[in-house]
C-alpha atoms as a PDB file:
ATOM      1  CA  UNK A   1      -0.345 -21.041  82.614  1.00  0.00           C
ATOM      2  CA  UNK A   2      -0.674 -18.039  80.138  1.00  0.00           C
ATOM      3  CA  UNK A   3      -4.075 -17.336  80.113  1.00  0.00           C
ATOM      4  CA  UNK A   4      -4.828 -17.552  84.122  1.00  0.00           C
ATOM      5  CA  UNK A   5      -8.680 -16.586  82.923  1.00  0.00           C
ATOM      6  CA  UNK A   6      -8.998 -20.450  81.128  1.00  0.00           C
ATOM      7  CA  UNK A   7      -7.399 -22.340  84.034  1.00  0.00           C
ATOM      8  CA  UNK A   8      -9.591 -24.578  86.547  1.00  0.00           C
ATOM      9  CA  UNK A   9      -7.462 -25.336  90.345  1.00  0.00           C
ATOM     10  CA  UNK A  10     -10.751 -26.551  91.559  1.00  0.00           C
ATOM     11  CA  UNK A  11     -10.392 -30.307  92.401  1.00  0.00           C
ATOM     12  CA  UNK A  12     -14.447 -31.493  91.668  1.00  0.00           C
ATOM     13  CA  UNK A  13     -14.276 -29.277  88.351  1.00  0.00           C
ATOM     14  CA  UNK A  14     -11.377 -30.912  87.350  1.00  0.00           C
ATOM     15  CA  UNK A  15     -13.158 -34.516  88.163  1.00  0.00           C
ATOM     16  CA  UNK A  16     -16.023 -33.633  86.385  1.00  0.00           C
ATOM     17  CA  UNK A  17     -14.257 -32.864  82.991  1.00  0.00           C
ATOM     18  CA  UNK A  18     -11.915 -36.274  83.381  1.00  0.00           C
ATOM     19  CA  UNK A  19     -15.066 -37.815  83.526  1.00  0.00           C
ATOM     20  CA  UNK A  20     -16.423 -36.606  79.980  1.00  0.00           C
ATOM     21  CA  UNK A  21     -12.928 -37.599  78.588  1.00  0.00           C
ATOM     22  CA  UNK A  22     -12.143 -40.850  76.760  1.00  0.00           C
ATOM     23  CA  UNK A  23      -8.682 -40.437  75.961  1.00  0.00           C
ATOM     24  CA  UNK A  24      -5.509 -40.139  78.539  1.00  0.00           C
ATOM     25  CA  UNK A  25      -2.526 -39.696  76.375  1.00  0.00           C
ATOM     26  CA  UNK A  26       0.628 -40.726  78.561  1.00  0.00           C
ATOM     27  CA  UNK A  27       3.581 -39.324  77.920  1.00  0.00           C
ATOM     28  CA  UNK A  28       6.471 -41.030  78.743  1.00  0.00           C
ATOM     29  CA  UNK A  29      10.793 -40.681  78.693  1.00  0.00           C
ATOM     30  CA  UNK A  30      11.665 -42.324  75.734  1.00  0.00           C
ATOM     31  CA  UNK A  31      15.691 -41.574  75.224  1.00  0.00           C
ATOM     32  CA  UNK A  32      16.194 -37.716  73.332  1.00  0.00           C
ATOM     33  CA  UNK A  33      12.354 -37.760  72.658  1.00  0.00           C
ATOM     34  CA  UNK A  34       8.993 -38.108  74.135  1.00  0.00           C
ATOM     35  CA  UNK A  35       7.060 -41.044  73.581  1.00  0.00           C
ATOM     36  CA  UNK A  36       3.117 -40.253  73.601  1.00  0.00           C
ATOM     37  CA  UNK A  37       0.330 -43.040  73.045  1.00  0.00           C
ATOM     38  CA  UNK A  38      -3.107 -42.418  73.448  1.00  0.00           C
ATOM     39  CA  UNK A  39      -5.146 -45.116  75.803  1.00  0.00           C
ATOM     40  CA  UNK A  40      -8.382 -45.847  76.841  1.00  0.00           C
ATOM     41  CA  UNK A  41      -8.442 -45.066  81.091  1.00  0.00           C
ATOM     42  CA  UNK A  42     -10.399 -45.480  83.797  1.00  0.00           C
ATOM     43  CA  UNK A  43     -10.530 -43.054  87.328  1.00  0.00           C
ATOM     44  CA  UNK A  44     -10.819 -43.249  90.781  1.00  0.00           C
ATOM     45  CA  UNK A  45     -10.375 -41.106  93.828  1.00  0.00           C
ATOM     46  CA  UNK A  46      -7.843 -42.398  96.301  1.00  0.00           C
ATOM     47  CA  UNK A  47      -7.048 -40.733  99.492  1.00  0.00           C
ATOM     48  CA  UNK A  48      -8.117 -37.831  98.038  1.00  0.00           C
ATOM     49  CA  UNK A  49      -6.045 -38.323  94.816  1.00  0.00           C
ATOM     50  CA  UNK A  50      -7.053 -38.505  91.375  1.00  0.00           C
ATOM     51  CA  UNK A  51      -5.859 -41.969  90.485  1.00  0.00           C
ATOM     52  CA  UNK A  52      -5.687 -43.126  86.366  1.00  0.00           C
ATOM     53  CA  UNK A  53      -6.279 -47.322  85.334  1.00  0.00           C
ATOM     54  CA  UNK A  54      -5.062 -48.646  82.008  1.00  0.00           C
ATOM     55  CA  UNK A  55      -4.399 -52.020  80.392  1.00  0.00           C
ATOM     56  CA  UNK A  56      -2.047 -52.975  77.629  1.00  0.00           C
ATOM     57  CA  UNK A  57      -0.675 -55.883  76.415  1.00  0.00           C
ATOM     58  CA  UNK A  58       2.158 -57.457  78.828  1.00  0.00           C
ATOM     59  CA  UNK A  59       5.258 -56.375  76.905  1.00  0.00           C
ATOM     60  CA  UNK A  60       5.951 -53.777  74.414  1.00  0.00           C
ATOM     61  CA  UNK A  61       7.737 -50.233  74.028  1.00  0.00           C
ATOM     62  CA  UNK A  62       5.281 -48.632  76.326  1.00  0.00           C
ATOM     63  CA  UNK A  63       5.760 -51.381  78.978  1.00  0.00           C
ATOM     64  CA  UNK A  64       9.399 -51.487  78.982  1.00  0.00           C
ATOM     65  CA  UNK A  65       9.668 -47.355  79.232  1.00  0.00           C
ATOM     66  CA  UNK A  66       7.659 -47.071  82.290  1.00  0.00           C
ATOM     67  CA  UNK A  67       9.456 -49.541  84.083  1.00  0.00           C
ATOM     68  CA  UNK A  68      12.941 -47.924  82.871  1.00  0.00           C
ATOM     69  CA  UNK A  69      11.215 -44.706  84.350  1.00  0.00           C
ATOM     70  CA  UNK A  70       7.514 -44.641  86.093  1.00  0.00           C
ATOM     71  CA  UNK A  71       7.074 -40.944  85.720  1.00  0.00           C
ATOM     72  CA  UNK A  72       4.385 -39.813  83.072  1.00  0.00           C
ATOM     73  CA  UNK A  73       2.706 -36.887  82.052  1.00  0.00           C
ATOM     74  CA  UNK A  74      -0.973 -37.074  80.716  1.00  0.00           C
ATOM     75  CA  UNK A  75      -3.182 -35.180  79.138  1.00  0.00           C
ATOM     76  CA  UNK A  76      -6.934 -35.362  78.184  1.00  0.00           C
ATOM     77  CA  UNK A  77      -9.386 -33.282  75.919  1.00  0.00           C
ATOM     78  CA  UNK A  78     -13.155 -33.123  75.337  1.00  0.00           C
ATOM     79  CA  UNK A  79     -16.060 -30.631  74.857  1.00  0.00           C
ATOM     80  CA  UNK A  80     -14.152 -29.583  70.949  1.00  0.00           C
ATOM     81  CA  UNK A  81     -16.350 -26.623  69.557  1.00  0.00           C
ATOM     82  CA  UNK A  82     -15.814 -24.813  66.483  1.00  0.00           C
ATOM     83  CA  UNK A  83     -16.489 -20.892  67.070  1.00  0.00           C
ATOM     84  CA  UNK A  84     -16.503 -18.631  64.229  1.00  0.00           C
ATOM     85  CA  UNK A  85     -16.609 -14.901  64.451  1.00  0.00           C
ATOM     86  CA  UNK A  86     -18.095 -14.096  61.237  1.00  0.00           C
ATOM     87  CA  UNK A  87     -18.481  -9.840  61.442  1.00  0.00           C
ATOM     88  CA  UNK A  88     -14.137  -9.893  61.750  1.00  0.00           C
ATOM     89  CA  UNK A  89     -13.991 -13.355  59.748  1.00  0.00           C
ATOM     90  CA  UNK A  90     -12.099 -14.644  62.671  1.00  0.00           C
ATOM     91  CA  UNK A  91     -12.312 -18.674  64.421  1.00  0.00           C
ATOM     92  CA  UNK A  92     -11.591 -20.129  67.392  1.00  0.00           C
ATOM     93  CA  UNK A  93     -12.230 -23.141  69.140  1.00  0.00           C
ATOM     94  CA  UNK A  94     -13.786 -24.057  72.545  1.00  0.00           C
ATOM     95  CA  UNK A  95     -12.716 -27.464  74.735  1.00  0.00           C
ATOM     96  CA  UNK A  96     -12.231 -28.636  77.957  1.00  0.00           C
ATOM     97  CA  UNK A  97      -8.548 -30.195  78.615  1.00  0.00           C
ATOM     98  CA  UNK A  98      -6.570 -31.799  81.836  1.00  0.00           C
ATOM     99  CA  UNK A  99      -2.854 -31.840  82.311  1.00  0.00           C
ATOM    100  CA  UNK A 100      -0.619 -33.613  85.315  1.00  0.00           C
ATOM    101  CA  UNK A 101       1.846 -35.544  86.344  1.00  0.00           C
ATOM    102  CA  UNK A 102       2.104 -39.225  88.004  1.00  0.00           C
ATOM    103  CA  UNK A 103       3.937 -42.277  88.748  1.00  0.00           C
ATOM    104  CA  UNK A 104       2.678 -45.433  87.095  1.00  0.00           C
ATOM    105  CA  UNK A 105       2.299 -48.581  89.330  1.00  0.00           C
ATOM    106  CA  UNK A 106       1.651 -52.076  88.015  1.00  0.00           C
ATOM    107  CA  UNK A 107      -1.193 -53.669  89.295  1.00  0.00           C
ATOM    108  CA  UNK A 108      -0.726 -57.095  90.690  1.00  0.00           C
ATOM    109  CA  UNK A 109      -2.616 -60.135  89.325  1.00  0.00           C
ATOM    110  CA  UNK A 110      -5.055 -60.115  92.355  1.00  0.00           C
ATOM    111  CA  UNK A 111      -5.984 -56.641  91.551  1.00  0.00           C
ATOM    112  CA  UNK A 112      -6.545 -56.570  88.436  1.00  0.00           C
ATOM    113  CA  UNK A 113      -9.984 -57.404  87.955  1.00  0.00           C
ATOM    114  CA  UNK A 114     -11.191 -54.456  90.443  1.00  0.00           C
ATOM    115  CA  UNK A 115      -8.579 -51.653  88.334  1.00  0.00           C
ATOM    116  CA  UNK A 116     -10.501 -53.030  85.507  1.00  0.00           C
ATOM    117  CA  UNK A 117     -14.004 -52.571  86.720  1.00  0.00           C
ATOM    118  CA  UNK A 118     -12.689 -48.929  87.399  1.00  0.00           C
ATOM    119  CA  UNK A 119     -11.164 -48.648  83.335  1.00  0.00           C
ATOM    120  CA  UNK A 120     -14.915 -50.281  82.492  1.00  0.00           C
ATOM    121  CA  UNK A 121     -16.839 -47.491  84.805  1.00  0.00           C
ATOM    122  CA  UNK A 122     -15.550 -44.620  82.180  1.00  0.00           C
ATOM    123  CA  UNK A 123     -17.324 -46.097  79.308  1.00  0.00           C
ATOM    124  CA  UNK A 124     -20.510 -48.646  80.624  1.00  0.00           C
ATOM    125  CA  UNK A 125     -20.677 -49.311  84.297  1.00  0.00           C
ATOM    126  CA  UNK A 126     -18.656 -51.095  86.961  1.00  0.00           C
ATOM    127  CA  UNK A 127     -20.661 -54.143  86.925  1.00  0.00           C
ATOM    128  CA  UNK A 128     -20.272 -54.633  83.164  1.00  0.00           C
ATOM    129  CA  UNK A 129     -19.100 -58.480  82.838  1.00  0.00           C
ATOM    130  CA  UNK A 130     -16.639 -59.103  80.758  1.00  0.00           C
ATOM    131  CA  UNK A 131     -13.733 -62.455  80.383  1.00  0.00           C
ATOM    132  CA  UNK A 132     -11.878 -62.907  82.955  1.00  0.00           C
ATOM    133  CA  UNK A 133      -9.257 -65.423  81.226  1.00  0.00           C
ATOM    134  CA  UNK A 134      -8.230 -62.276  79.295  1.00  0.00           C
ATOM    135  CA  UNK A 135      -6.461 -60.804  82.627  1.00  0.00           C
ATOM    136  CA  UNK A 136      -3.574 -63.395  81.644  1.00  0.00           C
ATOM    137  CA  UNK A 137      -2.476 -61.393  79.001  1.00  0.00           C
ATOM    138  CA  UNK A 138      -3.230 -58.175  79.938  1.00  0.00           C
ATOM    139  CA  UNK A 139      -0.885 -55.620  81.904  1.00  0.00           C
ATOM    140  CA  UNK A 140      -2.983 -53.016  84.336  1.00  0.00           C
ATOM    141  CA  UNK A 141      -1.222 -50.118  85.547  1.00  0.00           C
ATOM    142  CA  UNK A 142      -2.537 -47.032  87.700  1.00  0.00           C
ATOM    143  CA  UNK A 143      -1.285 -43.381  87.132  1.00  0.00           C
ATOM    144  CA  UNK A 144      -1.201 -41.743  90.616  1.00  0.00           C
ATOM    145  CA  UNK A 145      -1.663 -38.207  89.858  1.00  0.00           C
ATOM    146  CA  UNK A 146       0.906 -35.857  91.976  1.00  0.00           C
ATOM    147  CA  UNK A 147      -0.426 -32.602  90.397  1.00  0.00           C
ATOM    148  CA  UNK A 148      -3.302 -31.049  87.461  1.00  0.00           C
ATOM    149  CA  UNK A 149      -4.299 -28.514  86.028  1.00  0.00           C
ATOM    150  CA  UNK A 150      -7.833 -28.061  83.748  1.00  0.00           C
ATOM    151  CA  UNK A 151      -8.325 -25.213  81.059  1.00  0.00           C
ATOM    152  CA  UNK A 152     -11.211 -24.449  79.735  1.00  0.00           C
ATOM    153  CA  UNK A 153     -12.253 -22.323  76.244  1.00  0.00           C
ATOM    154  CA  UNK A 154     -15.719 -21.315  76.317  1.00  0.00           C
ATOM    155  CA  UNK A 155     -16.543 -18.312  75.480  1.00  0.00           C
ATOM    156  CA  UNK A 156     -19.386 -18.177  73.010  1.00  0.00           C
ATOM    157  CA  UNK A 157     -21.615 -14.784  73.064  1.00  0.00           C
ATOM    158  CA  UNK A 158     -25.012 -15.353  71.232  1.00  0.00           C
ATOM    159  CA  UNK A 159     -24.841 -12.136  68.842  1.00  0.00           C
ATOM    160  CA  UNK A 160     -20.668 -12.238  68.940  1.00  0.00           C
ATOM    161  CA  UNK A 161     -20.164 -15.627  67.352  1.00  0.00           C
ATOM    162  CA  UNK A 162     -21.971 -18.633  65.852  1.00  0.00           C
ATOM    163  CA  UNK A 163     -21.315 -21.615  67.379  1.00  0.00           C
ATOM    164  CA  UNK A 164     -21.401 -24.232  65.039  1.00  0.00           C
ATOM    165  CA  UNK A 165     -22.173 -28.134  66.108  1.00  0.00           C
ATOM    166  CA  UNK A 166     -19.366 -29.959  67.873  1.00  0.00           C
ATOM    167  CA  UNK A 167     -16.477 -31.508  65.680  1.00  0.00           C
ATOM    168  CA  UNK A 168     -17.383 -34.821  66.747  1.00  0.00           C
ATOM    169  CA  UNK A 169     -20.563 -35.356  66.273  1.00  0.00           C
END
């Protein structure tokens, strides 16, 4: 990493920006090219692993390239803030992000109900109830994450720069 001054190694800081995510883009090996597709997730720690849960529909191109080849990179972004310098009419902008590497596992029928109370935990709670006959056609896969890294862009001075309120809002 460039800028060793934005980068997080801490393990809990990490956690706690995955958390406020809720997008995991997965890149996978797609031929020449990379192919990236943003997905709803869900996280857990696992012997002391960050471990990723998503769902998709049972077949598709994103199905058949991680089982041609389960290795994936992700990525993840939050906390977007527009900073503007206005005395040397100069912009930046602040954000949280986390970057790794896995191997993505299928999740067996008589799992996936529990790896989708983990996906539902990142956006309601893990006892939210939802249809179970839907499991039938749905494909859960984990993300075990072999290695991270977090950055972090936050360096607003009251006086220095006027933060202005968050892009998505």
């Amino acid at each position: 990493m460039r800028r060793k001054d934005r980068e997080i190694t801490d393990f809990n800081e990490i956690i706690e920006i995955v958390k406020k995510c809720d997008v995991c883009r997965l890149a996978l090996k797609d031929d020449d090219l990379p192919y990236i597709i943003p997905l709803n997730f869900g996280m857990n720690i696992e012997n002391n692993q960050l471990v990723l849960y998503f769902h998709g529909a049972l077949e598709g191109k994103k199905i058949e390239l991680m089982k041609q080849d389960p290795r994936a990179t992700f990525e993840m972004d939050c906390n977007h803030q527009f900073i503007l310098y206005e005395e040397r009419m100069s912009c930046t902008m602040g954000y949280e992000s986390v970057i790794g590497h896995g191997t993505i596992e299928f999740i067996e029928a008589d799992k996936k109900y529990e790896a989708l109370k983990i996906l539902m935990r990142q956006y309601h709670s893990e006892d939210f109830q939802f249809n179970t006959n839907m499991m039938k056609s749905t494909s859960v896969f984990k993300l075990t994450v072999s290695d991270m890294t977090g950055k972090r862009r936050n360096n607003y001075h009251p006086g220095k720069a006027k933060k202005l309120p968050p892009l998505d809002q």
